[in-house]
C-alpha atoms as a PDB file:
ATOM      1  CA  UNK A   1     -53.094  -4.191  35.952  1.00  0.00           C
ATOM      2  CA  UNK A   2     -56.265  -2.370  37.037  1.00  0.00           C
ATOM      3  CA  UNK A   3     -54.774  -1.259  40.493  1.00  0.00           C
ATOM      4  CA  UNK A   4     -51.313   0.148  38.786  1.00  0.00           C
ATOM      5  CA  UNK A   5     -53.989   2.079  36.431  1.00  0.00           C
ATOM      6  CA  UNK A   6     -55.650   3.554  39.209  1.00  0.00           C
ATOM      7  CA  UNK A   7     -52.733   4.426  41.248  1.00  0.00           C
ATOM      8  CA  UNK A   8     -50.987   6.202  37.973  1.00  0.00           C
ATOM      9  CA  UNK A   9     -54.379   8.361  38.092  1.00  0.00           C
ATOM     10  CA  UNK A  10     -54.413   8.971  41.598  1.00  0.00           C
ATOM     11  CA  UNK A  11     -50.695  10.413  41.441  1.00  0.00           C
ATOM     12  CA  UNK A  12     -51.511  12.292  38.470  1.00  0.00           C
ATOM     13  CA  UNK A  13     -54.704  13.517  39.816  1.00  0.00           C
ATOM     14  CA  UNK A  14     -52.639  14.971  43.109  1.00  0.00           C
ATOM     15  CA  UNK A  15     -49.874  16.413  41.013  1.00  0.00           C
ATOM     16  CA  UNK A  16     -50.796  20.369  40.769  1.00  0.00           C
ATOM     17  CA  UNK A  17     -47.133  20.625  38.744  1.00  0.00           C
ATOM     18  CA  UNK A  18     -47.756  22.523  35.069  1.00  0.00           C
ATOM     19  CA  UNK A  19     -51.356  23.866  36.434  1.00  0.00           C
ATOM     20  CA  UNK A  20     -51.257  26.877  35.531  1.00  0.00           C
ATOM     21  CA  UNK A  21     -49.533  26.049  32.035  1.00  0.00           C
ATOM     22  CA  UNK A  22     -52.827  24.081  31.797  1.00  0.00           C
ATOM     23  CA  UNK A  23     -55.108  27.528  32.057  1.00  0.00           C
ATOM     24  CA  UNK A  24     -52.667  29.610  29.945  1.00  0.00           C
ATOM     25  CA  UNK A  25     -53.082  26.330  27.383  1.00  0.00           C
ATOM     26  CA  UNK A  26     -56.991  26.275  27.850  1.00  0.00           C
ATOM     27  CA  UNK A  27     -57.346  29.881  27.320  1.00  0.00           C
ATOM     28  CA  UNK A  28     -55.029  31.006  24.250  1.00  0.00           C
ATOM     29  CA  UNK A  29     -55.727  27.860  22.277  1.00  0.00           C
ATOM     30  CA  UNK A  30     -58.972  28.895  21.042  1.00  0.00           C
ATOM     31  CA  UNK A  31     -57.828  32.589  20.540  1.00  0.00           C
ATOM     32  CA  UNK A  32     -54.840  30.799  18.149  1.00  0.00           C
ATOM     33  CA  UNK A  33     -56.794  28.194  16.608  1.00  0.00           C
ATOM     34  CA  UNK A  34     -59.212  31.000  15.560  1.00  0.00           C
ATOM     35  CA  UNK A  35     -56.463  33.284  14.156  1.00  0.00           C
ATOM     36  CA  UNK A  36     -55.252  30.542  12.057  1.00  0.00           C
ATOM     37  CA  UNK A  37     -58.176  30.245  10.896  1.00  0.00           C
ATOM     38  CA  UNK A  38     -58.751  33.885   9.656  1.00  0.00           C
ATOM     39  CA  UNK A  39     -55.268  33.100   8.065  1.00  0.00           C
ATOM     40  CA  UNK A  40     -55.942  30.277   5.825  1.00  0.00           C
ATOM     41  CA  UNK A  41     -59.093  32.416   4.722  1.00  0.00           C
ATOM     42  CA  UNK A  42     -57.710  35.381   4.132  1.00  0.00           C
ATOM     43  CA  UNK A  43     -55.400  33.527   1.960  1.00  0.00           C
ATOM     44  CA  UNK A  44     -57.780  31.952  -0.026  1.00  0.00           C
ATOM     45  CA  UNK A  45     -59.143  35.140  -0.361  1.00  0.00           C
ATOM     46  CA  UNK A  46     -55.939  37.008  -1.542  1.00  0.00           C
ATOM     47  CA  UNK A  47     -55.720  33.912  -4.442  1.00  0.00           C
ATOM     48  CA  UNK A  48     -59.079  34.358  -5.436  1.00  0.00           C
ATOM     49  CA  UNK A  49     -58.533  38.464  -5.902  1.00  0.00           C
ATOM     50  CA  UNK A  50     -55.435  37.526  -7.590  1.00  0.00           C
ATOM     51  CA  UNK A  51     -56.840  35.640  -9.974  1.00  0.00           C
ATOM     52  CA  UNK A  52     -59.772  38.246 -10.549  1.00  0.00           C
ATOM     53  CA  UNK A  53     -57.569  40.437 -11.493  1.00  0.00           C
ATOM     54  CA  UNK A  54     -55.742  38.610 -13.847  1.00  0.00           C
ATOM     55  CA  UNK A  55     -58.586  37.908 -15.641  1.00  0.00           C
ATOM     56  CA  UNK A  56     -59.999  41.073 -15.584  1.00  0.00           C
ATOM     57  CA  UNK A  57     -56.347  42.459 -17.015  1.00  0.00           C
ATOM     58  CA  UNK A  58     -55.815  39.734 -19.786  1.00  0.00           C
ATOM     59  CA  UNK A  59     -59.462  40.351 -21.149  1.00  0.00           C
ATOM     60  CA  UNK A  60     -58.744  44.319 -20.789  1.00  0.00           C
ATOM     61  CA  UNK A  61     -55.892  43.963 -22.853  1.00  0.00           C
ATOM     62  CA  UNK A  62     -57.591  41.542 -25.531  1.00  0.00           C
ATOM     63  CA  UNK A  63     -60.394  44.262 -25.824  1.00  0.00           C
ATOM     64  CA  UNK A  64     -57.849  46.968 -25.818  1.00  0.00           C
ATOM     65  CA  UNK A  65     -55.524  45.516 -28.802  1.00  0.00           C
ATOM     66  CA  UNK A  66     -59.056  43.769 -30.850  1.00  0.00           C
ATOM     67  CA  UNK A  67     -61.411  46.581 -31.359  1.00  0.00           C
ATOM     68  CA  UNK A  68     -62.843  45.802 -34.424  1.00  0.00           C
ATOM     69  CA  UNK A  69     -64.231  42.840 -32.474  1.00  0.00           C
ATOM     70  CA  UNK A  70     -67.271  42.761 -31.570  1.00  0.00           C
ATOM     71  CA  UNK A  71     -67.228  42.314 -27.548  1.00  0.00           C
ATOM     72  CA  UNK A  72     -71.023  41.673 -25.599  1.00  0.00           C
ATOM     73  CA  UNK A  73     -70.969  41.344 -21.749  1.00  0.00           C
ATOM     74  CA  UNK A  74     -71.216  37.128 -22.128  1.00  0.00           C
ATOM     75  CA  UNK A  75     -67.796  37.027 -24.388  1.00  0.00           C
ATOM     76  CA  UNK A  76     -66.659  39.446 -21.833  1.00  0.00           C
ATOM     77  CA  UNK A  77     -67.122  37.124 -19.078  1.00  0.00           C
ATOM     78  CA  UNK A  78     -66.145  34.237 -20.000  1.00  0.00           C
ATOM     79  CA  UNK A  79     -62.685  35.581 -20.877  1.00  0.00           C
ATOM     80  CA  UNK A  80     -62.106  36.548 -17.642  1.00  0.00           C
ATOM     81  CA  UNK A  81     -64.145  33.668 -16.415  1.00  0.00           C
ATOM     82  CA  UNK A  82     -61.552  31.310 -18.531  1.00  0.00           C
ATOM     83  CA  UNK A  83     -58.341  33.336 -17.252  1.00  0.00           C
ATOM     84  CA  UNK A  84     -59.362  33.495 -13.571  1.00  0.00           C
ATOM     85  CA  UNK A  85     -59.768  29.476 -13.284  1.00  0.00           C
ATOM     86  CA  UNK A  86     -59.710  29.515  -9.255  1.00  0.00           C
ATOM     87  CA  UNK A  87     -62.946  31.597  -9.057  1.00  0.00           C
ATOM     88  CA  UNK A  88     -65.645  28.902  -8.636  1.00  0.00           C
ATOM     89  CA  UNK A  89     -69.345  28.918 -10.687  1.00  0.00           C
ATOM     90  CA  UNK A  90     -68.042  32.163 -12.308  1.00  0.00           C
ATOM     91  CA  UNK A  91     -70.158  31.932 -15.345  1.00  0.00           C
ATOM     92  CA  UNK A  92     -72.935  32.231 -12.412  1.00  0.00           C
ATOM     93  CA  UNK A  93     -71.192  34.984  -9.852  1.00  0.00           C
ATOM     94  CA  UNK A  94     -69.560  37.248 -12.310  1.00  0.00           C
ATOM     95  CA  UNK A  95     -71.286  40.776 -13.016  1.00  0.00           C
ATOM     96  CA  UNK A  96     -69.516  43.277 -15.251  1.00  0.00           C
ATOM     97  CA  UNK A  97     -70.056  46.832 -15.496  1.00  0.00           C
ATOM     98  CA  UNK A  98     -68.031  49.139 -17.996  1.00  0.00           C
ATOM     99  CA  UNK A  99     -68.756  52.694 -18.946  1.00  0.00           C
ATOM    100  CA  UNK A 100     -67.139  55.472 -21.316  1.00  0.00           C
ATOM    101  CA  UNK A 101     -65.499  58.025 -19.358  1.00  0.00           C
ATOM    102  CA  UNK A 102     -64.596  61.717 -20.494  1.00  0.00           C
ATOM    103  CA  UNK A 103     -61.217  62.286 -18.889  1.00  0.00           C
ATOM    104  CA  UNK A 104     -61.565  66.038 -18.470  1.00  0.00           C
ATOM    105  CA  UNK A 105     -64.843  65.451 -16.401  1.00  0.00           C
ATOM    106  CA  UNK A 106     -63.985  62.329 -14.960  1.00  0.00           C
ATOM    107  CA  UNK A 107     -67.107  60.275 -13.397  1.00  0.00           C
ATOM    108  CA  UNK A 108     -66.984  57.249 -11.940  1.00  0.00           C
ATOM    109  CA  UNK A 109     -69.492  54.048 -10.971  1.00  0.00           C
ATOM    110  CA  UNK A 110     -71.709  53.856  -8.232  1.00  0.00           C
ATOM    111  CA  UNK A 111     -70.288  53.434  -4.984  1.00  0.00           C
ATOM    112  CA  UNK A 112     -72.033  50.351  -4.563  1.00  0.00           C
ATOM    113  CA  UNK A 113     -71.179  47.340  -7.319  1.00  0.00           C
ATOM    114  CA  UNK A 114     -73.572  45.597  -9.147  1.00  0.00           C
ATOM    115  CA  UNK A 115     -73.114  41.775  -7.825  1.00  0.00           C
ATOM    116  CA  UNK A 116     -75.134  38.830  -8.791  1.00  0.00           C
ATOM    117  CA  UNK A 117     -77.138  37.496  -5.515  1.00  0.00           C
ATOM    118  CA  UNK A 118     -78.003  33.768  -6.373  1.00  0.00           C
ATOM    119  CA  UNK A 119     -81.209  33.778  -3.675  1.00  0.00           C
ATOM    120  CA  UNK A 120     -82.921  36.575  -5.663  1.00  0.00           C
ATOM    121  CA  UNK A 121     -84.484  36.693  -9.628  1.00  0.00           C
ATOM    122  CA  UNK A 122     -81.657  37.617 -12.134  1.00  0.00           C
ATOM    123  CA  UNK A 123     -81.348  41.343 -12.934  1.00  0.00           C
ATOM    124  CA  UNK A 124     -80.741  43.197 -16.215  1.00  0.00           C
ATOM    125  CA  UNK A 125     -77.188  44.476 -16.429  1.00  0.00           C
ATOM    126  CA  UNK A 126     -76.468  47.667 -15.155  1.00  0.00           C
ATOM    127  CA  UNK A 127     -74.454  50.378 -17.037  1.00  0.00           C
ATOM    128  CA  UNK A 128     -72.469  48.695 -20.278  1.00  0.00           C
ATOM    129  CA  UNK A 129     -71.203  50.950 -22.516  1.00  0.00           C
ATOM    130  CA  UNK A 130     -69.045  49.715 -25.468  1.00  0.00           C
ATOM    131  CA  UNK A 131     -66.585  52.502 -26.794  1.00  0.00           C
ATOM    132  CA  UNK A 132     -64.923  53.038 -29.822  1.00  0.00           C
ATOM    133  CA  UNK A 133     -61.303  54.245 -30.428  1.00  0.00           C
ATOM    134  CA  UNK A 134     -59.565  56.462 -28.326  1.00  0.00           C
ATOM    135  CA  UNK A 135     -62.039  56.575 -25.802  1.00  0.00           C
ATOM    136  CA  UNK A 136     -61.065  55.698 -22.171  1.00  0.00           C
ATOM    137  CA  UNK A 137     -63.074  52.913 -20.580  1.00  0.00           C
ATOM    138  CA  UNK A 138     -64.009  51.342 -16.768  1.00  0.00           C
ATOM    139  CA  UNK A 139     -64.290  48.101 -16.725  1.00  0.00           C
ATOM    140  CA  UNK A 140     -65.491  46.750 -12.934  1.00  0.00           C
ATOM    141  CA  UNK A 141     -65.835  43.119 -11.930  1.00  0.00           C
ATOM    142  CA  UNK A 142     -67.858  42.094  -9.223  1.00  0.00           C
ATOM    143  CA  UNK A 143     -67.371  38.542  -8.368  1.00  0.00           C
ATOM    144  CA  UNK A 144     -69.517  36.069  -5.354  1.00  0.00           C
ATOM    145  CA  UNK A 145     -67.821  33.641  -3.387  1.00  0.00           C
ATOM    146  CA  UNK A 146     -68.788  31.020  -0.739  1.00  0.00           C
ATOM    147  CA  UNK A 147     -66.087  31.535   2.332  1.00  0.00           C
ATOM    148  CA  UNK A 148     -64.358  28.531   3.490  1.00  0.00           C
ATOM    149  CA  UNK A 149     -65.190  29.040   7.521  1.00  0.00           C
ATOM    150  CA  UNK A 150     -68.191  31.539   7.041  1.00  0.00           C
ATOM    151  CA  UNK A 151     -69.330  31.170  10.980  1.00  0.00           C
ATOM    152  CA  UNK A 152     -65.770  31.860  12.185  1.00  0.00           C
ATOM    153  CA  UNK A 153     -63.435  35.100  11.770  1.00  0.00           C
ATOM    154  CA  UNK A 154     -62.951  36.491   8.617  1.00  0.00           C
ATOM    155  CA  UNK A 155     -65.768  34.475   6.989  1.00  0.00           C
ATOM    156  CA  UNK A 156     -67.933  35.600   9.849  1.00  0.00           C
ATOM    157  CA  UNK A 157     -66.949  39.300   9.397  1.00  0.00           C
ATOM    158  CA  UNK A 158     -67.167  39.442   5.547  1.00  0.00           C
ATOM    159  CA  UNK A 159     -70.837  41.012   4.533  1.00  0.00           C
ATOM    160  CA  UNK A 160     -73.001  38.239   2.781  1.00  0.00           C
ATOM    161  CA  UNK A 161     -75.821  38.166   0.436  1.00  0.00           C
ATOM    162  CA  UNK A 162     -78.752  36.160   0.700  1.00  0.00           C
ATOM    163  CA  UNK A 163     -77.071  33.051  -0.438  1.00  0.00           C
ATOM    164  CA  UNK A 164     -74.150  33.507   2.076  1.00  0.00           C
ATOM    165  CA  UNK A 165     -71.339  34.681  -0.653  1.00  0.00           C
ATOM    166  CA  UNK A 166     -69.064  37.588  -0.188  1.00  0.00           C
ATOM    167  CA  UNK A 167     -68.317  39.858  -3.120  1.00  0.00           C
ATOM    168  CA  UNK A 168     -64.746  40.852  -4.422  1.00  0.00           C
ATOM    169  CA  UNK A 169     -64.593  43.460  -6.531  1.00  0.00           C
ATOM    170  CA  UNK A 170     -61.673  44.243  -9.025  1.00  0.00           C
ATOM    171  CA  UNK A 171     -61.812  47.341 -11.602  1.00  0.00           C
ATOM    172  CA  UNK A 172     -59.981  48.536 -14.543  1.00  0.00           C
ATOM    173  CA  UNK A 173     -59.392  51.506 -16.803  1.00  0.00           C
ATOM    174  CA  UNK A 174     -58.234  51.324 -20.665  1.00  0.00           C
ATOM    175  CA  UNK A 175     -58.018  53.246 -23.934  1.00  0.00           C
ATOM    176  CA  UNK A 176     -59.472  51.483 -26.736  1.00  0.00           C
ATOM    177  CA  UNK A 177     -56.389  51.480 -29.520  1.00  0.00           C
ATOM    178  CA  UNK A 178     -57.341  52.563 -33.009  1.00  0.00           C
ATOM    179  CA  UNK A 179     -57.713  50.472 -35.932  1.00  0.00           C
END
């Protein structure tokens, strides 16, 4: 048993047939396993923005349609927080910023979003602005996630914060309805 063993290895060791499929094998297997991965989290990015924005858009047009309501940045959140049920600890990583805008001298937000960073002390929040009817609104949500592979590809590439999240960001604009 031991001597047909060896002599299987000894013919297969002398066989150069399907070398150089073995290189081409060695070398683009890495370079396809790593675009697969990138795939899968992209994807799971794409569902998580998905469901940002549906959140973001539900609550927008609860706010919209209720405005004798009284709306604070917490019952905010956790309306989009309870629409957008694939974003993980988003009581923790959501950050909203809405402000009144005057559409014949439009201004925006800052260029860069106001996220929540988990490794530093809690900020106050920055720029929220309830309006009344008529008045068009921005409504920006900034949300923190952990990436699935975040030392290979796209979860390598992605821009962290302390903690190792990577912000999404998802904005709206509205017109508060009148009474």
């Amino acid at each position: 048993m031991i001597q047909r063993c060896i002599k299987a290895w000894r013919r297969f060791r002398g066989d150069e047939d399907g070398s150089a499929m073995l290189m081409e094998f060695a070398i683009l297997s890495p370079l396809l396993f790593g675009c697969l991965l990138m795939s899968v989290e992209m994807s799971f990015y794409a569902i998580r923005h998905m469901f940002l924005d549906r959140g973001l858009d539900m609550t927008v047009r609860y706010i919209r349609l209720n405005t004798n309501t009284p709306m604070t940045h917490q019952t905010i959140k956790d309306k989009i927080c309870e629409a957008a049920i694939f974003l993980d600890d988003c009581e923790e990583t959501l950050r909203l910023e809405m402000i009144r805008v005057d559409p014949r001298n439009f201004a925006s937000f800052d260029q860069s979003p106001d996220c929540v960073d988990t490794s530093e002390d809690p900020r106050p929040v920055r720029g929220w602005i309830l309006g009344v009817e008529h008045q068009l609104m921005l409504l920006r949500a900034c949300a923190r996630f952990e990436p699935f592979f975040p030392t290979t590809g796209l979860g390598y590439a992605l821009e962290k914060d302390g903690a190792g999240r990577v912000s999404m960001v998802s904005s709206a604009a509205f017109v508060q309805e009148p009474n």
